[in-house]
Protein backbone atom coordinates (compact mmCIF):
# COMPACT_ATOMS: atom_id res chain seq x y z
CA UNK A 1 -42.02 -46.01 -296.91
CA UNK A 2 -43.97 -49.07 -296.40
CA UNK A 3 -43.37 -53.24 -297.64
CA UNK A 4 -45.70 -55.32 -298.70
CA UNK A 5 -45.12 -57.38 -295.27
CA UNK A 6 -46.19 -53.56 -293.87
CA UNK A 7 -49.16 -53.83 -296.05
CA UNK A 8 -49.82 -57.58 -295.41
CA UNK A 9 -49.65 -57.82 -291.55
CA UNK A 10 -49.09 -61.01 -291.19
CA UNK A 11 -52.37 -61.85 -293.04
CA UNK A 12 -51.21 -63.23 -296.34
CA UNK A 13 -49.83 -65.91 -293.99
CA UNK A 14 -52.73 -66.49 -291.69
CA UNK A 15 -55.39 -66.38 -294.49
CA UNK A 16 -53.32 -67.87 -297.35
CA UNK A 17 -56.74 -69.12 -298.94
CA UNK A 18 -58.08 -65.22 -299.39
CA UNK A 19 -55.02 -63.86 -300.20
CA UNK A 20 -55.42 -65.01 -304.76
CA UNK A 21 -53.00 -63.45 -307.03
CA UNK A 22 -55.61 -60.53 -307.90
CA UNK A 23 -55.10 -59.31 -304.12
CA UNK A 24 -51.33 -59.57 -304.28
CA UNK A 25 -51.18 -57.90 -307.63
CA UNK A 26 -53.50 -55.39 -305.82
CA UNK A 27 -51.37 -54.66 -303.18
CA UNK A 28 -48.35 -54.02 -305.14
CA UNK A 29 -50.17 -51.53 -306.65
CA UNK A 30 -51.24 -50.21 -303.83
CA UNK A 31 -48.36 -50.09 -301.72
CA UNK A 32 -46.34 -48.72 -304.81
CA UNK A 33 -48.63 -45.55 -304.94
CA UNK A 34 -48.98 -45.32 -301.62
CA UNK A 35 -45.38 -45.10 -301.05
CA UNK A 36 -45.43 -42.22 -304.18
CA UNK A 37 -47.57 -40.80 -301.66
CA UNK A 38 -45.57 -40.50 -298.89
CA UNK A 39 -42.13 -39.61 -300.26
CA UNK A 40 -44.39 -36.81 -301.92
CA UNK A 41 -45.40 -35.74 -298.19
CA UNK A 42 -41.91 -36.24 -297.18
CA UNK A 43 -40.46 -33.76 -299.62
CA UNK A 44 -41.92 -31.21 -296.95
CA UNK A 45 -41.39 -33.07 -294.03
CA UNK A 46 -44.56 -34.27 -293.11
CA UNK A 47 -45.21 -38.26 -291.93
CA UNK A 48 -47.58 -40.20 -290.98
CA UNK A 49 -48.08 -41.55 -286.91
CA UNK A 50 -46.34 -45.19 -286.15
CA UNK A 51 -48.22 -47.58 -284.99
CA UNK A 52 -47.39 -48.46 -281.51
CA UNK A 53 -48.30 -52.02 -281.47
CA UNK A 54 -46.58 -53.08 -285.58
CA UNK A 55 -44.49 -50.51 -285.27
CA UNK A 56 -44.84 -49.05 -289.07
CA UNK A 57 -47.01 -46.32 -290.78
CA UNK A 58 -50.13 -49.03 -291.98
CA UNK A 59 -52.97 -48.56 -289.53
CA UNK A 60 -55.02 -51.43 -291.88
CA UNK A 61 -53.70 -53.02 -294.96
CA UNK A 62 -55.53 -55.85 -296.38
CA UNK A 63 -58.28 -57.38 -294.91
CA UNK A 64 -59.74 -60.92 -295.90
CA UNK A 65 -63.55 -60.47 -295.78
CA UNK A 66 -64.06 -62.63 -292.59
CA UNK A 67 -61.74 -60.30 -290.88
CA UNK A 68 -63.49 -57.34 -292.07
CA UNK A 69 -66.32 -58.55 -291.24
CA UNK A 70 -65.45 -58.42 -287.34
CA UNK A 71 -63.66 -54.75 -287.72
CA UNK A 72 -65.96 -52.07 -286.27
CA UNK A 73 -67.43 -49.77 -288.94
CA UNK A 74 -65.70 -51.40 -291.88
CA UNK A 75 -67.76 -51.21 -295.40
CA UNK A 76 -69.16 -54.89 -296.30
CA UNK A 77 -67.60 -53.92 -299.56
CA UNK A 78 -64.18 -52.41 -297.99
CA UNK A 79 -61.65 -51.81 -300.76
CA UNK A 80 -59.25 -53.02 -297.80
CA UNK A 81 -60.69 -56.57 -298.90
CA UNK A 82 -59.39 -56.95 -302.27
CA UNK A 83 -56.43 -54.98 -301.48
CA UNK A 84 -57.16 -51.67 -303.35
CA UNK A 85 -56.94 -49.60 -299.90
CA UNK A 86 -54.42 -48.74 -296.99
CA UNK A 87 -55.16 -46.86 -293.77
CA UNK A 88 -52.11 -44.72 -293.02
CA UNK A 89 -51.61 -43.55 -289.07
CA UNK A 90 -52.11 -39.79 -288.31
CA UNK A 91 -50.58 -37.84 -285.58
CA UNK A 92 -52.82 -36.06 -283.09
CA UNK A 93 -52.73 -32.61 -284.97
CA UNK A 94 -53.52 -34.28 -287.95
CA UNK A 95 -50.96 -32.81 -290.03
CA UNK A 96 -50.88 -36.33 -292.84
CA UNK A 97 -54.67 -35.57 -293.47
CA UNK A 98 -53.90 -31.89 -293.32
CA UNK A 99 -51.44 -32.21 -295.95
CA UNK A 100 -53.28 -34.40 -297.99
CA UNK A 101 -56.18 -31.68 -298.18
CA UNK A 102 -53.49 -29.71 -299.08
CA UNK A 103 -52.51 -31.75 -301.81
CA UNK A 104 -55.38 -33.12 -303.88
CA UNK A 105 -53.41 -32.68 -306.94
CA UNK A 106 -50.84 -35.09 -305.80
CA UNK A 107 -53.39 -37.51 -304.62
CA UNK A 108 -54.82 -36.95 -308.04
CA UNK A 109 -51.67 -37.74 -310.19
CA UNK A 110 -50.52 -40.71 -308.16
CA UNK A 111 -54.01 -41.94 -308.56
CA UNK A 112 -55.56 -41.82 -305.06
CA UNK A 113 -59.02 -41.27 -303.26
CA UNK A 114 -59.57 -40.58 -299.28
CA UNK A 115 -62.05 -40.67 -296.77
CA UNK A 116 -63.01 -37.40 -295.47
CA UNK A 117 -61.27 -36.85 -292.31
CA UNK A 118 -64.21 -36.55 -290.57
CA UNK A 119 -64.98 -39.98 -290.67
CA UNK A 120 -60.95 -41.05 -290.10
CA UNK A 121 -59.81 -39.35 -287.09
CA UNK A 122 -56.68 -41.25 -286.33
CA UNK A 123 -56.01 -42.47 -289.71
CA UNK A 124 -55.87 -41.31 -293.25
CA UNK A 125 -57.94 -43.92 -295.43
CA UNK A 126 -56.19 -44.06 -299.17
CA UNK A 127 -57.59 -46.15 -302.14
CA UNK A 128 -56.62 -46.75 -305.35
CA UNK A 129 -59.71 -46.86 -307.40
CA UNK A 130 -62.66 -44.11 -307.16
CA UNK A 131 -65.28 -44.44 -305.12
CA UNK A 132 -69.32 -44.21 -306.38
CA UNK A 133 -69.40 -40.40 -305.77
CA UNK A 134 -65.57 -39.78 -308.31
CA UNK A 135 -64.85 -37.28 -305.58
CA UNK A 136 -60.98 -37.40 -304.59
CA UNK A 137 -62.07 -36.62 -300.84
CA UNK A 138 -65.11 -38.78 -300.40
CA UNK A 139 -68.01 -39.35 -297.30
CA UNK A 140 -67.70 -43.09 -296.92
CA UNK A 141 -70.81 -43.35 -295.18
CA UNK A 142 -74.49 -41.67 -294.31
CA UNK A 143 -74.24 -42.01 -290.51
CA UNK A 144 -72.44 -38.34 -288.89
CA UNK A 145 -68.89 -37.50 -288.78
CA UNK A 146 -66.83 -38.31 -286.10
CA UNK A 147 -64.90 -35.81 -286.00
CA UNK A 148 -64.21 -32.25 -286.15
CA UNK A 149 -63.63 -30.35 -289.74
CA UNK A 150 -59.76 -29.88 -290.12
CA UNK A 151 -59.00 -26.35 -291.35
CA UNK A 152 -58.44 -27.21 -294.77
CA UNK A 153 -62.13 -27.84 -294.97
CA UNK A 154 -63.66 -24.69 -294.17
CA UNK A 155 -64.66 -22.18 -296.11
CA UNK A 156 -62.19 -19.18 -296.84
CA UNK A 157 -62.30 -17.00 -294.13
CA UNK A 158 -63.65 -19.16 -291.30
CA UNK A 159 -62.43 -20.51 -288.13
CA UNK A 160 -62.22 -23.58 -286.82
């Protein structure tokens, strides 16, 4: 499970100006379903990677615009900027995004949309409203994938 100091990294702190009552309202939400979201996972023993350096599961929590601003290949319009996303860490094999694929249903009742793996390949990207396309399991940009499809994406019968 993750806090809302988890969430916050230190940031609500450092940029008390950007961080209104809409993005702390926000980020309860979001933590709250994102937590739903990993118990869920839990249940068959699957977690998400630790960060090394904060030592919890948030890869990114909120970022204040000027911040996102200088993170490479964030959206000018991240949802991480009014709080309505959370990047969750992912193990080498992948098996947090693999379960998530796994799970869309779940995503779907807790109310949760992710990036396509492709485009996340260390992290699972999580937000709590839907994004232009309505797809749970969305492209987040134009520009190719960095990564390889997970097996959950291909088609019955192929191989990875």
């Amino acid at each position: 499970m993750i806090t809302l100091a988890d969430y916050f990294m230190g940031r609500d702190r450092a940029y008390q100006e950007d961080c209104t009552q809409e993005v702390r309202a926000n980020a309860v939400l979001t933590v709250a379903r994102v937590n739903l979201l990993l118990a869920a996972a839990e249940e068959e023993l699957v977690y998400p990677g630790t960060d090394e350096e904060t030592h919890t599961q948030v890869a990114s929590g909120w970022r204040p615009r000027g911040l996102n601003a200088r993170t490479s290949n964030a959206a000018t319009n991240s949802k991480h900027i009014t709080a309505q996303a959370c990047d969750l860490q992912d193990t080498e094999g992948r098996e947090f995004a693999r379960w998530c694929l796994r799970n869309l249903e779940v995503l779907e009742r807790i109310g949760l949309w992710m990036e396509d793996p492709q485009w996340t390949p260390s992290w699972v990207h999580v937000q709590t409203i839907p994004p232009g396309s309505g797809l749970r399991v969305y492209r987040p940009s134009t520009a190719a994938p960095i990564a390889s499809l997970l097996p959950e994406q291909l088609p019955e019968g192929a191989s990875a």
